[in-house]
C-alpha atoms as a PDB file:
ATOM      1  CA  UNK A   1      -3.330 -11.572 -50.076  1.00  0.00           C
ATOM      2  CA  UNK A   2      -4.237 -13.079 -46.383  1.00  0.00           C
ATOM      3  CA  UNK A   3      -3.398 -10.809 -43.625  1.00  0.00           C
ATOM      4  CA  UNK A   4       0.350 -10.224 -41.560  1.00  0.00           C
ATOM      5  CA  UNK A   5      -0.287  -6.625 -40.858  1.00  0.00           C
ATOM      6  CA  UNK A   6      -3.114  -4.081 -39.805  1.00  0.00           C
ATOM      7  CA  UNK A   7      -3.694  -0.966 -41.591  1.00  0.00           C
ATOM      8  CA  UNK A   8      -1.811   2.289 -40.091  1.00  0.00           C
ATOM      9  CA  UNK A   9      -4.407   4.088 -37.687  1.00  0.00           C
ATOM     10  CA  UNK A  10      -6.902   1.667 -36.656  1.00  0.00           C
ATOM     11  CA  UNK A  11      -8.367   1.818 -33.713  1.00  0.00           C
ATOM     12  CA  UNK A  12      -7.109  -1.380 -31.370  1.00  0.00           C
ATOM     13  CA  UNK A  13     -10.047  -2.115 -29.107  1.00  0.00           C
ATOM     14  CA  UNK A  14      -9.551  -1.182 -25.424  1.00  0.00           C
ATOM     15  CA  UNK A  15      -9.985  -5.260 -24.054  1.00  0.00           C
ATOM     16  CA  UNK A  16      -7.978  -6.969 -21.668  1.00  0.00           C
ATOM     17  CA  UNK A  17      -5.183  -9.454 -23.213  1.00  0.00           C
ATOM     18  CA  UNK A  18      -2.987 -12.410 -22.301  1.00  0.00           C
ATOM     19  CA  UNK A  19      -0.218 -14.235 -23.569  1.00  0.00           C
ATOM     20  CA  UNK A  20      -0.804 -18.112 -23.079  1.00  0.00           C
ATOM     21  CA  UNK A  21       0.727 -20.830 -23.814  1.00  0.00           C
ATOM     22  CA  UNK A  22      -1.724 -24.133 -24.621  1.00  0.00           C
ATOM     23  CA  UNK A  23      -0.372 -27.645 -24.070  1.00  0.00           C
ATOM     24  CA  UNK A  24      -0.008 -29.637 -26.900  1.00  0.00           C
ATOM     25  CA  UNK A  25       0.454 -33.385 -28.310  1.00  0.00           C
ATOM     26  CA  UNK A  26       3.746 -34.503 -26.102  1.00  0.00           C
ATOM     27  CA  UNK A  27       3.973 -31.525 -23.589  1.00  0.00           C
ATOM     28  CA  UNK A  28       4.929 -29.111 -26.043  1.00  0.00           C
ATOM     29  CA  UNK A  29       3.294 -25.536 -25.580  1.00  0.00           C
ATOM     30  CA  UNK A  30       2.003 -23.519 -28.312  1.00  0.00           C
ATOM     31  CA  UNK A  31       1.840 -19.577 -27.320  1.00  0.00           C
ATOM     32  CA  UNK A  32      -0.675 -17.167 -27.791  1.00  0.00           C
ATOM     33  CA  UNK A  33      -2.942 -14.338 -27.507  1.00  0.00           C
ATOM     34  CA  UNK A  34      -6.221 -14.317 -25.013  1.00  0.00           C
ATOM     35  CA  UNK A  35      -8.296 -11.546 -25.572  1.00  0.00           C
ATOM     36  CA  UNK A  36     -11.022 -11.272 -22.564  1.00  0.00           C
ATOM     37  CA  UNK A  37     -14.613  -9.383 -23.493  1.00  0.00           C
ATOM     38  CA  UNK A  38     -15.915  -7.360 -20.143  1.00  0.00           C
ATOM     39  CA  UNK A  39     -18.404  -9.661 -18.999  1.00  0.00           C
ATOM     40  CA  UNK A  40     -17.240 -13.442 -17.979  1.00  0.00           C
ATOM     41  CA  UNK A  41     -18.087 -16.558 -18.123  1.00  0.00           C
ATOM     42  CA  UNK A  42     -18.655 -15.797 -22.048  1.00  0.00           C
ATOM     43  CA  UNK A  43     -18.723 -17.932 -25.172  1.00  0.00           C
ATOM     44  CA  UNK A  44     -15.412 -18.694 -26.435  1.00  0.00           C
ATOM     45  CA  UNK A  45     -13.748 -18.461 -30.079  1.00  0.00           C
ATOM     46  CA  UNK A  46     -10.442 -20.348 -31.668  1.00  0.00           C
ATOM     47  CA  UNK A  47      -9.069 -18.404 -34.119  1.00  0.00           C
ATOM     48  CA  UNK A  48      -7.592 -20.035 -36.894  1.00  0.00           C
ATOM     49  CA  UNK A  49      -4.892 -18.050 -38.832  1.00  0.00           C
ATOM     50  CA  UNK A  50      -3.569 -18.034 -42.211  1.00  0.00           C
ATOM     51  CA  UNK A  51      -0.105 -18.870 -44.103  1.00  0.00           C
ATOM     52  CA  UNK A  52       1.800 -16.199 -41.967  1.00  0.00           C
ATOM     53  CA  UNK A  53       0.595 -17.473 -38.708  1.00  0.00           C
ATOM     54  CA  UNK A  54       0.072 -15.194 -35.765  1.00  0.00           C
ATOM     55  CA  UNK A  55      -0.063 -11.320 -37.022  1.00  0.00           C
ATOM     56  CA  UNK A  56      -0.862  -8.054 -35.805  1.00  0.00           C
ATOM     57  CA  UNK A  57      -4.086  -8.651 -37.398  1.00  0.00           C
ATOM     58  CA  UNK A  58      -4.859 -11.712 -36.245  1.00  0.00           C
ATOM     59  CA  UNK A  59      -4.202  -9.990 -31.963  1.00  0.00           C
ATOM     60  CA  UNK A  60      -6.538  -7.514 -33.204  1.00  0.00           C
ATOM     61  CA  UNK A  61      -9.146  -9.806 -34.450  1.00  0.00           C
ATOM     62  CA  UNK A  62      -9.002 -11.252 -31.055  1.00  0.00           C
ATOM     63  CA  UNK A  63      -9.844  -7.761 -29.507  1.00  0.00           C
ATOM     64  CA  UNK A  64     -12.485  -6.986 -31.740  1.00  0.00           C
ATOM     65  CA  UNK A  65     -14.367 -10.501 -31.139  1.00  0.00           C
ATOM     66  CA  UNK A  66     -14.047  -9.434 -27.008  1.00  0.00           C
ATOM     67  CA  UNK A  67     -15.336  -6.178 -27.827  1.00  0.00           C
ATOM     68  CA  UNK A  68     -18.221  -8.280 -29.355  1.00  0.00           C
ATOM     69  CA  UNK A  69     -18.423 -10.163 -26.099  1.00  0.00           C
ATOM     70  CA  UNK A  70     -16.355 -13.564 -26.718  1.00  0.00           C
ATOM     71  CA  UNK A  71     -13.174 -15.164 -25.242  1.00  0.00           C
ATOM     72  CA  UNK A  72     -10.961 -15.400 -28.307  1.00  0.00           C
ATOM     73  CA  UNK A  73      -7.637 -16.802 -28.667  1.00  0.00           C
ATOM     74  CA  UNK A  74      -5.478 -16.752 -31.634  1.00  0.00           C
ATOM     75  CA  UNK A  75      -2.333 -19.343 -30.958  1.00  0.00           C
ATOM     76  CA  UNK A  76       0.879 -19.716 -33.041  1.00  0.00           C
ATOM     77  CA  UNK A  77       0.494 -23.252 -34.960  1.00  0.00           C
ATOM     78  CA  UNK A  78       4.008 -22.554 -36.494  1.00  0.00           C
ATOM     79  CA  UNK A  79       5.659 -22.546 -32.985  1.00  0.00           C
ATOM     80  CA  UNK A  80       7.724 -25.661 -34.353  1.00  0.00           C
ATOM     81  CA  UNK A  81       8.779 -23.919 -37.262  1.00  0.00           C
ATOM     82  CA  UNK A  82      10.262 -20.519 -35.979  1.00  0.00           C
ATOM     83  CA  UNK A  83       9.284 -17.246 -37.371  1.00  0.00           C
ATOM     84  CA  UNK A  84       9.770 -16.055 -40.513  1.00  0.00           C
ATOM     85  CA  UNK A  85      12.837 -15.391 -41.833  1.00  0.00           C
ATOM     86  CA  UNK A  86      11.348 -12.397 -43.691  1.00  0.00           C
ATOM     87  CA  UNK A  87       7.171 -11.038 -43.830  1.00  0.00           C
ATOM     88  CA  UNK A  88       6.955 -12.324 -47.553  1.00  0.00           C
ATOM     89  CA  UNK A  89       4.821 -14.359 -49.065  1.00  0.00           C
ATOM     90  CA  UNK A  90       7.679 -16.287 -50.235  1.00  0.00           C
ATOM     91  CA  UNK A  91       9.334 -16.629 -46.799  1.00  0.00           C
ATOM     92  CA  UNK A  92       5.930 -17.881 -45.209  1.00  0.00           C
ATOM     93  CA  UNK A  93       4.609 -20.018 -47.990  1.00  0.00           C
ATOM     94  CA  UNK A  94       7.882 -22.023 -47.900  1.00  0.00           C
ATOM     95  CA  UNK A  95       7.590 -22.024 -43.897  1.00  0.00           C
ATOM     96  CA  UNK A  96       4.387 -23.560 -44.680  1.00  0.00           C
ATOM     97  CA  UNK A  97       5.619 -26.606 -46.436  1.00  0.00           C
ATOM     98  CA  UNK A  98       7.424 -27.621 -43.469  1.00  0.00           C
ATOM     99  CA  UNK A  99       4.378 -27.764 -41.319  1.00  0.00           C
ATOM    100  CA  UNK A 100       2.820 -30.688 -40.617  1.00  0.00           C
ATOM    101  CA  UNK A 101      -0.296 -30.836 -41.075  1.00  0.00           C
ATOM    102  CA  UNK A 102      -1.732 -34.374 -39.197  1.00  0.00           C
ATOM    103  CA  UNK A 103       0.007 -32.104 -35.506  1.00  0.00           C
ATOM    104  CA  UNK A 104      -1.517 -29.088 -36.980  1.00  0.00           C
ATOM    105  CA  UNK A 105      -5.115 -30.504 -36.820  1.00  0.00           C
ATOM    106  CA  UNK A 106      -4.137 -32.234 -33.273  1.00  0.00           C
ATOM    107  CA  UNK A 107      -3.104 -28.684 -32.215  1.00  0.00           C
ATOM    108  CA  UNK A 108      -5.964 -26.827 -32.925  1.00  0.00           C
ATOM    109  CA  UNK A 109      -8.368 -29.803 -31.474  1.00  0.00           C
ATOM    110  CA  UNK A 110      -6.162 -29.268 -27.961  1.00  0.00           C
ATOM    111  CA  UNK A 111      -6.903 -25.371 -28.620  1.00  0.00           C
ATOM    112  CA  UNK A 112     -10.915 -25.807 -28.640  1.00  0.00           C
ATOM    113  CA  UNK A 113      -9.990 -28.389 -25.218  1.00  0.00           C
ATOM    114  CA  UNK A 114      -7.928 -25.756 -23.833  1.00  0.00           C
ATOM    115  CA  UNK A 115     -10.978 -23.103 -23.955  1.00  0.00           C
ATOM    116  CA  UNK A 116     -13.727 -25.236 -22.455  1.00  0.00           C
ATOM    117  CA  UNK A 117     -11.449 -25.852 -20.029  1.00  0.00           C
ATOM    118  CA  UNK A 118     -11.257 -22.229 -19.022  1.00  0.00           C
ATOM    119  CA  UNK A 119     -12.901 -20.510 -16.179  1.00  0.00           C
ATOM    120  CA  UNK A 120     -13.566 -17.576 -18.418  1.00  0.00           C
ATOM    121  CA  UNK A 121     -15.343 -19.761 -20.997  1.00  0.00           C
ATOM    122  CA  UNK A 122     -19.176 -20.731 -20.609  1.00  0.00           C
ATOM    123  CA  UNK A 123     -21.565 -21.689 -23.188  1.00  0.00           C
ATOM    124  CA  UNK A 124     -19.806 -23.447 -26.422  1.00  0.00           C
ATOM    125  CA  UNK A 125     -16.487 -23.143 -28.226  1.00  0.00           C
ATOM    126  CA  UNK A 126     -16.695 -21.841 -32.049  1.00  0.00           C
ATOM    127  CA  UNK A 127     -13.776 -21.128 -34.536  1.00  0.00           C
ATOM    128  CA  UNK A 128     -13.283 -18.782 -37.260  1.00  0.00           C
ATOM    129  CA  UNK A 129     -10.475 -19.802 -40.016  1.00  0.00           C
ATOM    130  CA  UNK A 130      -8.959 -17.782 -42.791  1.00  0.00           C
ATOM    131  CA  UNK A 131      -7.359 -18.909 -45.962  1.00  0.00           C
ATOM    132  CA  UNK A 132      -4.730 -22.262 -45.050  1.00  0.00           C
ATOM    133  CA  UNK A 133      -6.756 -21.598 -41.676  1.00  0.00           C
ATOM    134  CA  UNK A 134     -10.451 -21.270 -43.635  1.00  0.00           C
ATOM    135  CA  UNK A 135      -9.406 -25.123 -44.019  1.00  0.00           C
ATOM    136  CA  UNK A 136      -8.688 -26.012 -41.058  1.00  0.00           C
ATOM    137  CA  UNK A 137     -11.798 -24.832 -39.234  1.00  0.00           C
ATOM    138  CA  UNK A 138     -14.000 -26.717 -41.980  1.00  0.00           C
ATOM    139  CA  UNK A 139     -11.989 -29.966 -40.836  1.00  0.00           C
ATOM    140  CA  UNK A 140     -12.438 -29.576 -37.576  1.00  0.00           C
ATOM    141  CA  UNK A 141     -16.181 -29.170 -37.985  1.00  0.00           C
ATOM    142  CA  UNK A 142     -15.864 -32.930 -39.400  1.00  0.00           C
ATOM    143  CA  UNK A 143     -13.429 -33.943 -36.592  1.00  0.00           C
ATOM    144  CA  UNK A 144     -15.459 -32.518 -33.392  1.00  0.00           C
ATOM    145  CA  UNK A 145     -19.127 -33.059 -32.957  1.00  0.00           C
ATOM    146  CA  UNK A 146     -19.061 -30.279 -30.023  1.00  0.00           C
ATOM    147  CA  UNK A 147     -18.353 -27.034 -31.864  1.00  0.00           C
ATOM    148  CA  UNK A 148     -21.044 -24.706 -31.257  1.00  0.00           C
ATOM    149  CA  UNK A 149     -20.580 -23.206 -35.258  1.00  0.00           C
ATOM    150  CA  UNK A 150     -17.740 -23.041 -37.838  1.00  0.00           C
ATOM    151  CA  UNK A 151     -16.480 -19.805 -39.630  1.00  0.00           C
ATOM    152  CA  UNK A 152     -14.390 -20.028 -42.923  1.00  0.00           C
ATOM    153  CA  UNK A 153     -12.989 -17.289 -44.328  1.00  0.00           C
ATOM    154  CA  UNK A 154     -11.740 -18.253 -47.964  1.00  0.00           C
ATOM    155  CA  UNK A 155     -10.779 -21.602 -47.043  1.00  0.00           C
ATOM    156  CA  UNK A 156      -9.548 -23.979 -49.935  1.00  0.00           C
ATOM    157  CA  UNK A 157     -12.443 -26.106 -50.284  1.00  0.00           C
ATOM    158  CA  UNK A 158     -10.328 -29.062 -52.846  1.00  0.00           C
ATOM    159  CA  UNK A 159      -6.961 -28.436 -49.962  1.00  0.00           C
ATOM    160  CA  UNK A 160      -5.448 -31.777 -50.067  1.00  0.00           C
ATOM    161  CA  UNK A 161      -2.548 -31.259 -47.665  1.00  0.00           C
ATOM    162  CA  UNK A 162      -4.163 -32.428 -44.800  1.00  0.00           C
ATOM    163  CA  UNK A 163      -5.700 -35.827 -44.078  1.00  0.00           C
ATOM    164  CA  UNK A 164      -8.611 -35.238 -46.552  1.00  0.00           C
ATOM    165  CA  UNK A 165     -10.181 -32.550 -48.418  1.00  0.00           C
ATOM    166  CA  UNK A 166     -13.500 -30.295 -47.012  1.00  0.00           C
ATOM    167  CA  UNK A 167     -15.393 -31.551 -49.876  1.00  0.00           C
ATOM    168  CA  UNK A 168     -14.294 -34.787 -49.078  1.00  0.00           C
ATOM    169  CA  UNK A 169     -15.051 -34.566 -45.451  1.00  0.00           C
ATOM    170  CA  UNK A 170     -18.315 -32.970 -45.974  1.00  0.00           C
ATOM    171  CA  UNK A 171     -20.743 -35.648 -44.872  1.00  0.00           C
ATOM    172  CA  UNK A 172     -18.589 -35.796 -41.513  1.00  0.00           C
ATOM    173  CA  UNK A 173     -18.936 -32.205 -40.585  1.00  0.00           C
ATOM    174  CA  UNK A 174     -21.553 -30.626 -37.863  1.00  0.00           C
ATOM    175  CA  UNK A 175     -23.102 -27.260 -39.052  1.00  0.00           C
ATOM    176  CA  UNK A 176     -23.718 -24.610 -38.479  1.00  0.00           C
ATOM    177  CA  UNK A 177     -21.463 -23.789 -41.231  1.00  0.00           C
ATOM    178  CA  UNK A 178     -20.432 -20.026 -42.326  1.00  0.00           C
ATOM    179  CA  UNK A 179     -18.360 -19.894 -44.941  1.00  0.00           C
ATOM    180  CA  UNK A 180     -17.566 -16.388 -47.177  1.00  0.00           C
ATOM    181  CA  UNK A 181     -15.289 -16.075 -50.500  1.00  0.00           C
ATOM    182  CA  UNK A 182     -14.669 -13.336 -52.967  1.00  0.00           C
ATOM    183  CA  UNK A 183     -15.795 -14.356 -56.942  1.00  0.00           C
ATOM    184  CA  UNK A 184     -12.688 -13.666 -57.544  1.00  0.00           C
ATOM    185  CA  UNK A 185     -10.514 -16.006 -55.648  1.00  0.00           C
ATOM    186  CA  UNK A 186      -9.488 -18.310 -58.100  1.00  0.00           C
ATOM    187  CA  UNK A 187      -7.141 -20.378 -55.344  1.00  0.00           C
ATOM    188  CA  UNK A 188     -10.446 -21.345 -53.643  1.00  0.00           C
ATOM    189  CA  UNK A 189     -12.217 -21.796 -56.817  1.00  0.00           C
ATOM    190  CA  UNK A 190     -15.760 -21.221 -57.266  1.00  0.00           C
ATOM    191  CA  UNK A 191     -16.419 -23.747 -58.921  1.00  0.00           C
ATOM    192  CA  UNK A 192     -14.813 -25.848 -55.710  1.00  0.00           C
ATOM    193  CA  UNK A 193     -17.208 -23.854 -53.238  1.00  0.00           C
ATOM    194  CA  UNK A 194     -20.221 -25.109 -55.322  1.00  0.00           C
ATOM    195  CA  UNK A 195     -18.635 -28.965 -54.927  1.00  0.00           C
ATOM    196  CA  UNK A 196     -18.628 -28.298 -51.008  1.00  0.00           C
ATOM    197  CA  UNK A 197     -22.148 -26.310 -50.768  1.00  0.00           C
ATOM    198  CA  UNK A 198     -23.849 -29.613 -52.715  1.00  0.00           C
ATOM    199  CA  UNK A 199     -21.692 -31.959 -50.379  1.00  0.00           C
ATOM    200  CA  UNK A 200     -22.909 -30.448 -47.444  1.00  0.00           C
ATOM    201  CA  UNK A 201     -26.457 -30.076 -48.718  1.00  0.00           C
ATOM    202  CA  UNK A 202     -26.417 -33.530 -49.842  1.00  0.00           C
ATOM    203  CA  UNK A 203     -25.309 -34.337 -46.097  1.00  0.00           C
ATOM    204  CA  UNK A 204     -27.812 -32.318 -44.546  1.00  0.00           C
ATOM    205  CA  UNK A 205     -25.148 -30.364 -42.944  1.00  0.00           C
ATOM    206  CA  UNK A 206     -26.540 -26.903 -42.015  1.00  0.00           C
ATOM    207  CA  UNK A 207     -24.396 -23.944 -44.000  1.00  0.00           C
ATOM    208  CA  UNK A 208     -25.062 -20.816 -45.159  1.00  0.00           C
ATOM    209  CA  UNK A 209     -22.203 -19.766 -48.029  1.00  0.00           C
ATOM    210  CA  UNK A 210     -21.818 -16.075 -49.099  1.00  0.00           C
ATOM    211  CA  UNK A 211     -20.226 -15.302 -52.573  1.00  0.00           C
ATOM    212  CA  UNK A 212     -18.922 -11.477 -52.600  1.00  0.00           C
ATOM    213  CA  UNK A 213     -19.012 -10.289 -56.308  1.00  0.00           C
ATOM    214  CA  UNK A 214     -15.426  -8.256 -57.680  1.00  0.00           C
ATOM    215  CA  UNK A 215     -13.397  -9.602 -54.667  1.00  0.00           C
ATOM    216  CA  UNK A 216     -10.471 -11.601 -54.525  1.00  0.00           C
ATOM    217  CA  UNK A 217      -8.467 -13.345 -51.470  1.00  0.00           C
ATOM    218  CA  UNK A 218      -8.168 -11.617 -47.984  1.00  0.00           C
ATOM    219  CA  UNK A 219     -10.949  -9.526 -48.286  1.00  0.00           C
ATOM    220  CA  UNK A 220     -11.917  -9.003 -44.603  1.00  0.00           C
ATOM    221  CA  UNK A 221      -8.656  -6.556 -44.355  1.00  0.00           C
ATOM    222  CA  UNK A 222     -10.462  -4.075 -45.874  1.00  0.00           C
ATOM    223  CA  UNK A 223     -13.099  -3.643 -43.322  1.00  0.00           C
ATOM    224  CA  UNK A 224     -10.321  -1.913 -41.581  1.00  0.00           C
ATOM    225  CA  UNK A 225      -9.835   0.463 -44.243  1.00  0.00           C
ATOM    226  CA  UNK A 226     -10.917   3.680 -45.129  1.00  0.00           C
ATOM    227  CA  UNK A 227     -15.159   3.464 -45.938  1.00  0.00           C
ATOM    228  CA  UNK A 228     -13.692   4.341 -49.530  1.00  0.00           C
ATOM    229  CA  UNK A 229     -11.564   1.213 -50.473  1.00  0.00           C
ATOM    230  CA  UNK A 230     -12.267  -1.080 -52.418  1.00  0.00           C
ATOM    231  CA  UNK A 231     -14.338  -4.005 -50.886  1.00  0.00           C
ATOM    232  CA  UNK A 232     -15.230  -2.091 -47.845  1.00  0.00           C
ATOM    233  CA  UNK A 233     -18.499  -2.568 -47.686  1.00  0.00           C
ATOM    234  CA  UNK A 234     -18.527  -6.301 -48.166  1.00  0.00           C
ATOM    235  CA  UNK A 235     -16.015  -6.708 -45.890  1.00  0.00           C
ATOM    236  CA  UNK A 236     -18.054  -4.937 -43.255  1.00  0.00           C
ATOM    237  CA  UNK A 237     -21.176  -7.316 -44.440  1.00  0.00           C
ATOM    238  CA  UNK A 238     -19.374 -10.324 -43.902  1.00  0.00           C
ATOM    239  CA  UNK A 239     -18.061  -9.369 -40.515  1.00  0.00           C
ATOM    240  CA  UNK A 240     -22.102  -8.204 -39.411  1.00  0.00           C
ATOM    241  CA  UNK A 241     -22.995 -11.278 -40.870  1.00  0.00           C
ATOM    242  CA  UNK A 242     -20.299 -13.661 -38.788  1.00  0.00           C
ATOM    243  CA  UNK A 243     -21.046 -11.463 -35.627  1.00  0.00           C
ATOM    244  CA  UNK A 244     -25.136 -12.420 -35.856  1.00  0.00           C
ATOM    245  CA  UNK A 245     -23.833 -16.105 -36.709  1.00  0.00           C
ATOM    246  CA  UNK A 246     -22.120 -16.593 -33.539  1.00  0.00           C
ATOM    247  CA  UNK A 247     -25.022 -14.643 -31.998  1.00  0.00           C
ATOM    248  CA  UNK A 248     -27.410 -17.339 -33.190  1.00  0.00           C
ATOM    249  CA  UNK A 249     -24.632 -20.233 -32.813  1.00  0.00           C
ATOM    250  CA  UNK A 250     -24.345 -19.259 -28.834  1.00  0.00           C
ATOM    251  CA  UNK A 251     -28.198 -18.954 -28.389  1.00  0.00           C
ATOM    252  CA  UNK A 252     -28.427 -22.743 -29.438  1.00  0.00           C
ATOM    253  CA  UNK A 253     -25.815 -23.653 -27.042  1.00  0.00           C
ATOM    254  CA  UNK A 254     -27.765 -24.535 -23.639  1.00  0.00           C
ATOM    255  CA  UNK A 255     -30.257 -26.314 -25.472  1.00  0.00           C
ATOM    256  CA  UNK A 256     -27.307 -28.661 -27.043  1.00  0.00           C
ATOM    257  CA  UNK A 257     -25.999 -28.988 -23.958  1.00  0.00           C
ATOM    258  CA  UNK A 258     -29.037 -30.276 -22.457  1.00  0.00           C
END
């Protein structure tokens, strides 16, 4: 299951937010949430959603990566579409169909553009994906040669409904790569992760993968959940471990820059 809601109770981080829109292709402008950390200029972060588009969880995501000290934005790439006629899986999978994906990847390029370009923003653009949106952020790393490091959160490594597939686009991508999947997620495919991780290796692409034994799909949800649920501790692992990735990713910055 990815993620359209947030579990009943949890905390939302006390951050400024904004509602944005970000120019796109023709002059079309895709909306979306800002999420400001308390000291600026600060590293920035595109957050890439999953089938059902902006959610509550995604808006909180965004306030828990300023609470961490990032800008983070998390746009609506189905702004073309409309919302959803329902919050199924049904309703937002067939939403999905009608997306195209060649504008989607344009999108989310003018998105990464959109944040160096802010005043708030110093020191490197990364992205974090998730499921459909796991995807995307491993294409961009193979698109954009400037991304200070690349998140995917059970991204569909054999996805061929964009322009290529991430195993296919593996020699093309700039690490750092982070990528995290449950054993269990048979969409993904483990045996599909192992493809990209020798692709990438193969490439000399710097990655660092993270298999999470007994969990399917969506896991990260959890980490929001009581400390007794199911995958609740790996969830809370993964997130430690993308929070010291960015740390390190950011670090590296200046000296790229240079």
């Amino acid at each position: 299951m990815c993620h359209p809601e947030v579990p009943p109770g949890t905390p939302v981080p006390e951050v400024r937010t904004e509602e944005i829109t970000i120019e796109v292709g023709s002059g079309e402008r895709m909306p979306g949430l800002l999420a400001l950390p308390e000291r600026m200029p600060a590293p920035a972060v595109l957050i890439i959603n999953d089938v059902f588009g902006r959610s509550p969880f995604y808006d909180h995501l965004a306030r828990r990566l300023a609470q961490a000290g990032y800008v983070a934005t998390t746009p609506e790439y189905f702004f073309r579409q409309g919302s959803l006629a329902e919050p199924t899986r049904d309703a937002a999978t067939a939403r999905a169909k009608l997306l195209d994906f060649r504008k989607w990847g344009d999108d989310m390029s003018a998105a990464v553009d959109w944040l160096r370009a802010r005043a708030e923003v110093a020191g490197g653009v990364a992205t974090i994906g998730f499921c459909m949106g796991g995807t995307r952020s491993l294409l961009l790393a193979a698109r954009r040669d400037d991304l200070a490091g690349t998140v995917s959160y059970y991204g569909f490594p054999a996805d061929a409904r964009a322009e290529t597939t991430p195993i296919a686009a593996a020699p093309k991508m700039r690490g750092p790569i982070l990528g995290h999947w449950g054993d269990q997620d048979a969409g993904a495919g483990m045996d599909n992760v192992e493809k990209l991780r020798a692709a990438l290796a193969a490439a000399h692409v710097e990655h660092e993968f993270h298999i999470y034994p007994g969990l399917g799909h969506g896991f990260l949800k959890a980490s929001l959940e009581d400390e007794k649920a199911p995958g609740y501790e790996a969830a809370c692992t993964s997130w430690k471990r993308t929070l010291d990735f960015y740390r390190r990713c950011f670090a590296r910055e200046p000296a790229r820059a240079r």
